[in-house]
Protein backbone atom coordinates (compact mmCIF):
# COMPACT_ATOMS: atom_id res chain seq x y z
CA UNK A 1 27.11 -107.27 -24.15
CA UNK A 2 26.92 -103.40 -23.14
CA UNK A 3 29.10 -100.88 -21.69
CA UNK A 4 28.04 -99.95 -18.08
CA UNK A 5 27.19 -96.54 -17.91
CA UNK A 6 30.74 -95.56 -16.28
CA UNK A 7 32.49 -97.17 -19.24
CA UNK A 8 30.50 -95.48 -22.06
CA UNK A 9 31.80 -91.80 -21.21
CA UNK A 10 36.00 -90.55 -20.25
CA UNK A 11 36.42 -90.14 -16.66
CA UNK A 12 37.21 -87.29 -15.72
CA UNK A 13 41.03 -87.68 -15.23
CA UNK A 14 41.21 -88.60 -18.54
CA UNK A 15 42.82 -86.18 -20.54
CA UNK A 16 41.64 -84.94 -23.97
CA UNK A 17 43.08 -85.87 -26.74
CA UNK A 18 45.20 -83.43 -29.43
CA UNK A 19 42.56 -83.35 -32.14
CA UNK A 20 39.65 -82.89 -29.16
CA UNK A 21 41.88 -79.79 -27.70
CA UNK A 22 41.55 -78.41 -31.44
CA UNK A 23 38.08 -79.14 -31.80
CA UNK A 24 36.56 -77.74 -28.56
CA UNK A 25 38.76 -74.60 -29.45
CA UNK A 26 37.07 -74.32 -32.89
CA UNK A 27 33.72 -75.11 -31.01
CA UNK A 28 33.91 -72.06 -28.87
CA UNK A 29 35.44 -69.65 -31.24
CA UNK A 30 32.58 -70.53 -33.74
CA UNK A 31 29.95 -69.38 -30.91
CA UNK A 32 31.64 -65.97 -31.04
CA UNK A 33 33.83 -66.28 -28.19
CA UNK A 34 37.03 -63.95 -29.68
CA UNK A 35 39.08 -63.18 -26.66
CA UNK A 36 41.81 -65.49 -26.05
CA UNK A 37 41.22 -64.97 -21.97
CA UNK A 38 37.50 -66.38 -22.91
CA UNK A 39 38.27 -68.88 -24.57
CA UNK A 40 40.73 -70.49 -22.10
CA UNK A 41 38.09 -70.60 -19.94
CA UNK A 42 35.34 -71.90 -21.94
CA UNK A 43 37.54 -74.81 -23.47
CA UNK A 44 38.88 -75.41 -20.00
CA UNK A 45 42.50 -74.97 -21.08
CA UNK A 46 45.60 -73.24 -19.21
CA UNK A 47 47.37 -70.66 -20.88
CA UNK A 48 50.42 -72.18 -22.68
CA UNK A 49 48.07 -75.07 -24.08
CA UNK A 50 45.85 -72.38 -25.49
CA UNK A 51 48.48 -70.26 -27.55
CA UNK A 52 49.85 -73.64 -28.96
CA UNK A 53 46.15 -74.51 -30.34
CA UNK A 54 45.72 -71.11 -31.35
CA UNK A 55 49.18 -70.93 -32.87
CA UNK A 56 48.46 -74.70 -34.96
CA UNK A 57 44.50 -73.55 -36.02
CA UNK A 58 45.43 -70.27 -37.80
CA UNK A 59 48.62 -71.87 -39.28
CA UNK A 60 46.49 -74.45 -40.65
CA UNK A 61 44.18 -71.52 -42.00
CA UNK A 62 40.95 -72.93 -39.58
CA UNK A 63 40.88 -69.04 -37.56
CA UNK A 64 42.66 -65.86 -38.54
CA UNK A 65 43.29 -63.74 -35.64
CA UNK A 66 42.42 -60.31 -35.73
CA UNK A 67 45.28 -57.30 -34.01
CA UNK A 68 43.85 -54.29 -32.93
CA UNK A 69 46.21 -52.25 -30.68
CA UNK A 70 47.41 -54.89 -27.59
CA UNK A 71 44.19 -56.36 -28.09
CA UNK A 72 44.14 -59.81 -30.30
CA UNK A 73 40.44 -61.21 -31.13
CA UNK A 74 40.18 -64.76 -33.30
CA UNK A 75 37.45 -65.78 -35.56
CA UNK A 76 37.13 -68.97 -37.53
CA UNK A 77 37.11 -68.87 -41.15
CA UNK A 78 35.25 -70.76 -43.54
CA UNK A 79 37.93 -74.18 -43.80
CA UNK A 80 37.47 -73.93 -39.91
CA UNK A 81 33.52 -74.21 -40.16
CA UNK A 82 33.97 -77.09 -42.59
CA UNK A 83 36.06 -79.14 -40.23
CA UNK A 84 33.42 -78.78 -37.43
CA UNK A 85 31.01 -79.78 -39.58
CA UNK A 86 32.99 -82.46 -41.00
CA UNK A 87 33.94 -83.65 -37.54
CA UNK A 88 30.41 -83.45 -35.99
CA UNK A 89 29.08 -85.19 -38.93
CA UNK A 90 31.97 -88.49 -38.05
CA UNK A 91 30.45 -88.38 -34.21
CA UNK A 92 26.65 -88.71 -35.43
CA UNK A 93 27.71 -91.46 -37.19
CA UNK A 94 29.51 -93.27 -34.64
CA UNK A 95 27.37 -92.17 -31.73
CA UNK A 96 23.98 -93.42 -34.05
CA UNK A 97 25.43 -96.65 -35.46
CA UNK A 98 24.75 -99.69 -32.88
């Protein structure tokens, strides 16, 4: 009748999926982390993964990046704050519903 414990959460080998990548991006970048070299770390991405995400969110208008010199800093912009609100608002729901 119910999951054991194990079941109800990814292992850890399992990867993450496209739209999770996007959304743990947003996540960090919306707690003020603007650095690209931060936020590989915080969303536990490599390099190449990161500047694909990054490339797809401002293209899609969710973050603008910001050039100053050598020096590139990314912020999310109001549609981007919508979709984690949107999205967070889907996992209540399915996390609350029996």
């Amino acid at each position: 009748m119910y999951k054991k414990f194990s079941e109800s959460f990814p292992s850890i080998s399992e990867k993450r999926s496209r739209i999770r990548l996007c959304l743990d991006v947003l996540r960090v970048i919306s707690r003020g982390v603007e650095k690209p070299t931060n936020i590989m770390y915080k969303s536990n991405l490599s390099w190449v993964t990161l500047r694909e995400i990054l490339m797809l969110l401002a293209e899609e208008g969710l973050i603008k990046c910001e050039v100053a010199g050598k020096r590139k800093r990314y912020k999310i912009t109001k549609k981007g704050l919508d979709t984690l609100r949107y999205f967070r608002k889907i996992e209540e729901l399915l996390i609350l519903t029996p």
